[in-house]
N, C-alpha and C. Protein backbone atom coordinates (compact mmCIF):
# COMPACT_ATOMS: atom_id res chain seq x y z
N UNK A 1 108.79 90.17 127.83
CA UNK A 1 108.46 91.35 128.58
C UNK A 1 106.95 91.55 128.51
N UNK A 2 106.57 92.03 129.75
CA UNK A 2 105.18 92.01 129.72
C UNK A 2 104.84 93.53 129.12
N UNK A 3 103.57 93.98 128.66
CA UNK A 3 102.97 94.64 127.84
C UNK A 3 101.94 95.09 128.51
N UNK A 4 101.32 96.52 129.33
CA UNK A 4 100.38 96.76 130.20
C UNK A 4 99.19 97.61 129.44
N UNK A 5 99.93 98.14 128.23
CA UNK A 5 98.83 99.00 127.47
C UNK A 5 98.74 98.27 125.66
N UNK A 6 97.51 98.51 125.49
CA UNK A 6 97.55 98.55 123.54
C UNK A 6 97.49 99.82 122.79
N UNK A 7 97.98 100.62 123.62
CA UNK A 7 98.23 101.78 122.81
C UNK A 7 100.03 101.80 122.11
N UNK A 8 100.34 102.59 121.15
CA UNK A 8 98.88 103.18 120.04
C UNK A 8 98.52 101.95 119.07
N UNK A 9 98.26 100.58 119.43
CA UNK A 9 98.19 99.94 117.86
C UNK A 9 96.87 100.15 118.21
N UNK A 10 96.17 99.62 116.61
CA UNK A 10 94.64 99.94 116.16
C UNK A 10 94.13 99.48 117.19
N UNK A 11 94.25 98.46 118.44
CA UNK A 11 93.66 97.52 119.40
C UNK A 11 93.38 98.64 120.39
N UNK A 12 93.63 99.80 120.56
CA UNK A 12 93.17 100.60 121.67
C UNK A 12 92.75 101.03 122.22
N UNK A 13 91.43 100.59 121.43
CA UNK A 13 89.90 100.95 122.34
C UNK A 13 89.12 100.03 122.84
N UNK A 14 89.89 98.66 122.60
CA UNK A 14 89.54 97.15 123.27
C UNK A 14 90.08 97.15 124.68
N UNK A 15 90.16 96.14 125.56
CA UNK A 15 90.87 95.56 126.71
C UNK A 15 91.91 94.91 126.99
N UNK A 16 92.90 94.85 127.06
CA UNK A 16 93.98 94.45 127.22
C UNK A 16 93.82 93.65 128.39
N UNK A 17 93.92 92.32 128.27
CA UNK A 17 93.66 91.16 129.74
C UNK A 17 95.08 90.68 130.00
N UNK A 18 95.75 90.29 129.06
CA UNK A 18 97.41 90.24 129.43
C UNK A 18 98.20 90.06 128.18
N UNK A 19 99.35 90.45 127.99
CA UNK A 19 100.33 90.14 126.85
C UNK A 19 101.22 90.76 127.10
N UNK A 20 102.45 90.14 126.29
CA UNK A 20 103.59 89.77 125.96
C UNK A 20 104.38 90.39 125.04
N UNK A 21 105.22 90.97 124.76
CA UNK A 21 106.53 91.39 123.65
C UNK A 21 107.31 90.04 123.45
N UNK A 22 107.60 89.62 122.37
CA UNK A 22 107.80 88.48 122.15
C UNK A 22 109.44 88.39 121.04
N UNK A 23 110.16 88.69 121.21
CA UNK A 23 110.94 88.40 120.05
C UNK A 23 111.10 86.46 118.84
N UNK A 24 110.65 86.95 117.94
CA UNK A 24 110.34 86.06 116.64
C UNK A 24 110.99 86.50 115.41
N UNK A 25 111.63 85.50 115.01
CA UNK A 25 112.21 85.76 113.23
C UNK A 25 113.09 87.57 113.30
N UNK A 26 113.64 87.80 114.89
CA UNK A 26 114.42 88.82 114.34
C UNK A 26 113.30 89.88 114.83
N UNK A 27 112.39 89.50 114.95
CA UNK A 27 110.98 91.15 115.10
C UNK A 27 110.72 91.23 116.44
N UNK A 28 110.33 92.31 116.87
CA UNK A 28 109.44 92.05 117.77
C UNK A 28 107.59 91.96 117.76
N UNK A 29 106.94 91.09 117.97
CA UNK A 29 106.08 90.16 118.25
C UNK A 29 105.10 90.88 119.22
N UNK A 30 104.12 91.05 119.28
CA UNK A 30 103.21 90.93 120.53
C UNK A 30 102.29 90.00 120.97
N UNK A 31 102.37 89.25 121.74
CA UNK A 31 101.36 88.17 122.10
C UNK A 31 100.16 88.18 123.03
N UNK A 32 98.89 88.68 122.84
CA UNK A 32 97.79 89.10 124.06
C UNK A 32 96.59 89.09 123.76
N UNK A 33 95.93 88.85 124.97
CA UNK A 33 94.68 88.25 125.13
C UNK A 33 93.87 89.58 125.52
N UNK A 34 93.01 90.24 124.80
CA UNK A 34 92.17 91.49 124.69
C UNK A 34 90.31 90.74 124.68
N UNK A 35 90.03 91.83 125.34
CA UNK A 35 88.54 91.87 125.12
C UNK A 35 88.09 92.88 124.12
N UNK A 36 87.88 92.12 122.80
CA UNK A 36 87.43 93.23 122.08
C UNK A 36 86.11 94.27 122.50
N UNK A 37 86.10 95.31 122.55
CA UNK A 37 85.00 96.07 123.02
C UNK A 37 84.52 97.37 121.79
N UNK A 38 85.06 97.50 120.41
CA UNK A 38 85.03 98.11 119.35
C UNK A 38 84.34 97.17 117.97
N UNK A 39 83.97 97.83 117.29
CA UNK A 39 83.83 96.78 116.13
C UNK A 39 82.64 96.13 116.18
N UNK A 40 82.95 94.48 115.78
CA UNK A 40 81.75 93.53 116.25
C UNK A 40 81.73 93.04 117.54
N UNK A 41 82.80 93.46 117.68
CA UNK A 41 82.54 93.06 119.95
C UNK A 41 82.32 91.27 120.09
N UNK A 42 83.49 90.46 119.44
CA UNK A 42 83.14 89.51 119.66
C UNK A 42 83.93 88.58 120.75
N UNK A 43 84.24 89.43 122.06
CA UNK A 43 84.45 88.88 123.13
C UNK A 43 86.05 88.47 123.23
N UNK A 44 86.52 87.33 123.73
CA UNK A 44 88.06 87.84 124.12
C UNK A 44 88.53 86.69 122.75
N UNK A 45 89.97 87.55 122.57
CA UNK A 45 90.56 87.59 121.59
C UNK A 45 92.00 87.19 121.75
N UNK A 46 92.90 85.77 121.28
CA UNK A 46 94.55 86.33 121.47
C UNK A 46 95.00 86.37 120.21
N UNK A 47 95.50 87.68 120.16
CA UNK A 47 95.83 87.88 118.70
C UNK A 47 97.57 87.73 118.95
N UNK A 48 98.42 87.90 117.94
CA UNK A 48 99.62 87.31 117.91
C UNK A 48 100.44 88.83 116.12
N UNK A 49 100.77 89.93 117.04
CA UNK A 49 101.16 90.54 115.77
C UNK A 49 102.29 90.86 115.78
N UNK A 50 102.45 91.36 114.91
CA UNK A 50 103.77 92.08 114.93
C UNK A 50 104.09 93.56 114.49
N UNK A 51 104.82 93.94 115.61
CA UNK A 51 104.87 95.22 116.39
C UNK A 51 104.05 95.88 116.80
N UNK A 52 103.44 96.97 116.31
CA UNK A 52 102.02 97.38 116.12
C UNK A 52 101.24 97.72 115.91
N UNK A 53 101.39 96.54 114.88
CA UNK A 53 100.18 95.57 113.69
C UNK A 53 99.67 97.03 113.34
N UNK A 54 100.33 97.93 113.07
CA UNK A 54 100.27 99.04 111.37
C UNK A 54 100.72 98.77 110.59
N UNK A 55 101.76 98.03 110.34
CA UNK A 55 102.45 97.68 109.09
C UNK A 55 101.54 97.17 107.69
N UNK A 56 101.18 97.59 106.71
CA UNK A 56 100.09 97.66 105.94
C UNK A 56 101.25 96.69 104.68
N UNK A 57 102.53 96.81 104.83
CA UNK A 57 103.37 95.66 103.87
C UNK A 57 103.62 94.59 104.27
N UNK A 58 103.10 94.29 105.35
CA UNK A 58 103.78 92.42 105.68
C UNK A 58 102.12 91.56 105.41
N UNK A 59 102.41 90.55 105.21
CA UNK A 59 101.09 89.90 105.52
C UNK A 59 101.83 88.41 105.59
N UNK A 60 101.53 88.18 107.17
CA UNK A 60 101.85 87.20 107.82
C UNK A 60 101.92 85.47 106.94
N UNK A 61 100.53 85.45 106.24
CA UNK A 61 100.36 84.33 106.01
C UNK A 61 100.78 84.75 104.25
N UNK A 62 101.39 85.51 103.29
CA UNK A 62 101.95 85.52 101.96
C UNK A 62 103.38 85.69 102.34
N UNK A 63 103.86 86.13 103.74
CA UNK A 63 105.04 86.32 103.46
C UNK A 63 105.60 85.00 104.59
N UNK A 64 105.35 83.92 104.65
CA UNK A 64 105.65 82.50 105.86
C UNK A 64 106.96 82.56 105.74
N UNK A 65 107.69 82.81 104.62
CA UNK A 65 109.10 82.40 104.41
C UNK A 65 110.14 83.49 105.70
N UNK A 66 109.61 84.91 105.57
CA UNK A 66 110.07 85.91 106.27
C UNK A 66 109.83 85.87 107.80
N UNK A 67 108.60 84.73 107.94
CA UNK A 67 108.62 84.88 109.64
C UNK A 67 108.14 83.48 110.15
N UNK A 68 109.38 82.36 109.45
CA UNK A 68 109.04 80.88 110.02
C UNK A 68 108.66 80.81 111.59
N UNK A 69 109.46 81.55 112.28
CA UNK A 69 109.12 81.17 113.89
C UNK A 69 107.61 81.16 114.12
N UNK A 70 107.20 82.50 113.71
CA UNK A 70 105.63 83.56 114.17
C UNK A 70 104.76 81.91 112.97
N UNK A 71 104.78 81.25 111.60
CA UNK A 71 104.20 80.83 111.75
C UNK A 71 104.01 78.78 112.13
N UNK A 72 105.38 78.93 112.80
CA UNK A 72 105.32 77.59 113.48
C UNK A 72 104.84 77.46 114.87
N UNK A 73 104.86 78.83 115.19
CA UNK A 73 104.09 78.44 116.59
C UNK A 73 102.42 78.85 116.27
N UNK A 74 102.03 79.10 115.26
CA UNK A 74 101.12 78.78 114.77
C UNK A 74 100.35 77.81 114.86
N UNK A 75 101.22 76.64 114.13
CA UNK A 75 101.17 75.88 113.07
C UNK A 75 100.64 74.88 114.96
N UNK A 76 101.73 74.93 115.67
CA UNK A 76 101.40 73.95 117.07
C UNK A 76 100.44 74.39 117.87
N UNK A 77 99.92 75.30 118.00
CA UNK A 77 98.39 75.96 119.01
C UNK A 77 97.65 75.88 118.15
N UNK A 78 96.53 75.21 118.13
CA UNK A 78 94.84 75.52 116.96
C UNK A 78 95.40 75.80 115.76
N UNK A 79 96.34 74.97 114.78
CA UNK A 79 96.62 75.77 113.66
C UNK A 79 95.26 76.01 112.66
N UNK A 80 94.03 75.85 112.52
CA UNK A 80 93.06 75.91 111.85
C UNK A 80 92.44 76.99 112.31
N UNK A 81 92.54 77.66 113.78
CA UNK A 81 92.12 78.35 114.40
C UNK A 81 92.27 80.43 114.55
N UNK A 82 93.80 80.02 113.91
CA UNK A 82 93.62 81.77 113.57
C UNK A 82 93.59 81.95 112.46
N UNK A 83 93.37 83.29 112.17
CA UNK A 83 92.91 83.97 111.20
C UNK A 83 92.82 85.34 111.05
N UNK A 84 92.65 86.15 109.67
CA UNK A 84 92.95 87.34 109.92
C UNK A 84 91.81 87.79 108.86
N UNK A 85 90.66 88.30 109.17
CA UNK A 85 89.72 88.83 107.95
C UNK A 85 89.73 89.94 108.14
N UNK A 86 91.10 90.98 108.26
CA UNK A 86 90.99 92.59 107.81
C UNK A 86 91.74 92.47 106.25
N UNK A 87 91.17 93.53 106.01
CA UNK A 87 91.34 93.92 104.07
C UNK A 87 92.88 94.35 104.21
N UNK A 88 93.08 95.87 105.66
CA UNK A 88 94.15 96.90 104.91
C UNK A 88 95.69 96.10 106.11
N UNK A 89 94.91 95.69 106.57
CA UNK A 89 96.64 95.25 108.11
C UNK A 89 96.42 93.53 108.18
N UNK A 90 97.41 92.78 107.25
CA UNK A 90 97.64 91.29 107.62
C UNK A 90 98.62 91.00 107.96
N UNK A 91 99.49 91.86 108.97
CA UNK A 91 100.37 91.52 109.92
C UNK A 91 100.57 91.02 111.32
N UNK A 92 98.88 90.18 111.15
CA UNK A 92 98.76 89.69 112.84
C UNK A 92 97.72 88.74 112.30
N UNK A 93 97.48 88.07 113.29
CA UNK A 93 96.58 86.66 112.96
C UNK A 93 96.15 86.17 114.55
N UNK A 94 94.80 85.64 114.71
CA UNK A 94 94.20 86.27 115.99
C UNK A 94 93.42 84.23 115.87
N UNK A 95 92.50 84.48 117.24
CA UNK A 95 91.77 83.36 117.46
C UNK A 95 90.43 83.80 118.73
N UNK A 96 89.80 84.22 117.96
CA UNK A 96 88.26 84.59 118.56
C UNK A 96 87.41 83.31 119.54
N UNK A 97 87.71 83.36 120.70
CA UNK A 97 87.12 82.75 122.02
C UNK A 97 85.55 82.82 122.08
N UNK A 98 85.44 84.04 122.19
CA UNK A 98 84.63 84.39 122.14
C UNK A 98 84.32 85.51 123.42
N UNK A 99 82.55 85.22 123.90
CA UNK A 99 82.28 86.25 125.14
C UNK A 99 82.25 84.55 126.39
N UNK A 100 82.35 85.33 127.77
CA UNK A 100 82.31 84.86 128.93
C UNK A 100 83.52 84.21 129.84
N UNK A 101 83.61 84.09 131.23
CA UNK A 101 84.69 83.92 131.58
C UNK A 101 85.29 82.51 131.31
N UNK A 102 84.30 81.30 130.59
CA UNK A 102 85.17 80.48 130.38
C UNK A 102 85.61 80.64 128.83
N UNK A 103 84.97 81.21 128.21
CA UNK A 103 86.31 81.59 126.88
C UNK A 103 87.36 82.40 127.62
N UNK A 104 87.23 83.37 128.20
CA UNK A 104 88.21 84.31 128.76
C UNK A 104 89.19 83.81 129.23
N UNK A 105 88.93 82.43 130.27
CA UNK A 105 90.00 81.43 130.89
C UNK A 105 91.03 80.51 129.72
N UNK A 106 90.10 80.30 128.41
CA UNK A 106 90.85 79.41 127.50
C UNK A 106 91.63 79.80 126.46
N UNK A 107 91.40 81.55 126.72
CA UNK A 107 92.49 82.21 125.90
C UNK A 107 93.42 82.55 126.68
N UNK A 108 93.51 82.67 128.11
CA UNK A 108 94.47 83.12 128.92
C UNK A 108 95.42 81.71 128.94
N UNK A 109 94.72 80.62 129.03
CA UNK A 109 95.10 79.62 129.20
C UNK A 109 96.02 78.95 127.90
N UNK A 110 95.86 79.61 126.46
CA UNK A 110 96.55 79.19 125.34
C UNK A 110 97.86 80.37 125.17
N UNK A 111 97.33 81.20 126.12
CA UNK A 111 98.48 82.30 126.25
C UNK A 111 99.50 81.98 127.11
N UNK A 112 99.27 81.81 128.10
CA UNK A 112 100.49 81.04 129.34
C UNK A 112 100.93 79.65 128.55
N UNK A 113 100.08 78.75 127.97
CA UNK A 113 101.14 77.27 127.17
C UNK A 113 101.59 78.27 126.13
N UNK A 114 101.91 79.61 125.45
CA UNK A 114 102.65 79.85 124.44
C UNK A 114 103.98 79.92 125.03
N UNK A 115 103.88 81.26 125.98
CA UNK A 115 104.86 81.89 126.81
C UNK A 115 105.35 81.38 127.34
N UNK A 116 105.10 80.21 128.23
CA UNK A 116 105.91 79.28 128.97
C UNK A 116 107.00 78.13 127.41
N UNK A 117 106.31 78.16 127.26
CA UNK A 117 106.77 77.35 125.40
C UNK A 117 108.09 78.26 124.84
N UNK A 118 107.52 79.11 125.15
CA UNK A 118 108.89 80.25 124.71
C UNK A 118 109.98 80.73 125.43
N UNK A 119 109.78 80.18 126.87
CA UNK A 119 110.34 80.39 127.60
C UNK A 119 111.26 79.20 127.98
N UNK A 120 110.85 77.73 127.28
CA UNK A 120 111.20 76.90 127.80
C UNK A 120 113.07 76.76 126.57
N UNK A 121 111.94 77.57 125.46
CA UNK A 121 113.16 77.13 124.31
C UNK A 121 114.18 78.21 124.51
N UNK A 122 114.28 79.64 125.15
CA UNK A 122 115.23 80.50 125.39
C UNK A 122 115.94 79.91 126.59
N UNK A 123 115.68 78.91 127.27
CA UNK A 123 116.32 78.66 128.94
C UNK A 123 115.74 79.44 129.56
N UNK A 124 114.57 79.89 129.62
CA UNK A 124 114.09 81.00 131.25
C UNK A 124 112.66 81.56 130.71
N UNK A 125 112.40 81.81 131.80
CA UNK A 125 110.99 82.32 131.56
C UNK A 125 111.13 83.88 131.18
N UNK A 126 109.68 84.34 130.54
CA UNK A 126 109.71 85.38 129.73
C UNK A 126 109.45 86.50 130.83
């Protein structure tokens, strides 16, 4: 299911360029490609969380056992590539493009090979 706003997670004073509700490991998932515009402003972003990414008890990468799906599709897109350097919320794990429209194109572009990927293993598109 597609996703038109980032409200209310912490992401809501960034840009929302496109994403996804994603069901993973039982959760629901959000999958989307934002222009960060808060913070350090470091240009477009697809972060990959779950629900929305308030949950201050999960942390994606100590708890792998609890959400094999969220980190095997990881593990097959840039697995060296995300990452999560907040202190208080590690319930999402992201991959910084950067600024301009051809980063902008190559995160949209790692976003459609997820979704179609996910779509291919449910029988149908998302």
């Amino acid at each position: 299911m597609k996703i038109t706003t980032l409200e209310p997670s912490p992401n809501r004073r960034d840009r929302l360029i496109e994403g996804y509700c994603i069901p993973l490991d039982g959760q629901e998932f959000r999958l989307f490609v934002m222009e960060e515009r808060t913070g350090t402003k470091r240009g477009y972003i697809l972060k990959l969380m779950l629900g929305l990414g308030d949950d201050t008890s999960v942390d994606l990468q100590r708890h792998k056992s609890l959400y094999p799906q969220a980190i095997e599709l990881m593990k097959r897109h840039l697995p060296d590539a995300w990452v999560n350097k907040g202190k208080t919320r590690r319930c999402y794990r992201y991959i910084v493009f950067g600024h301009g429209e051809q980063n902008k194109n190559l995160a949209l572009t790692l976003l459609k090979t997820i979704i179609d990927e996910l779509g291919k293993k449910k029988g149908g598109a998302q």
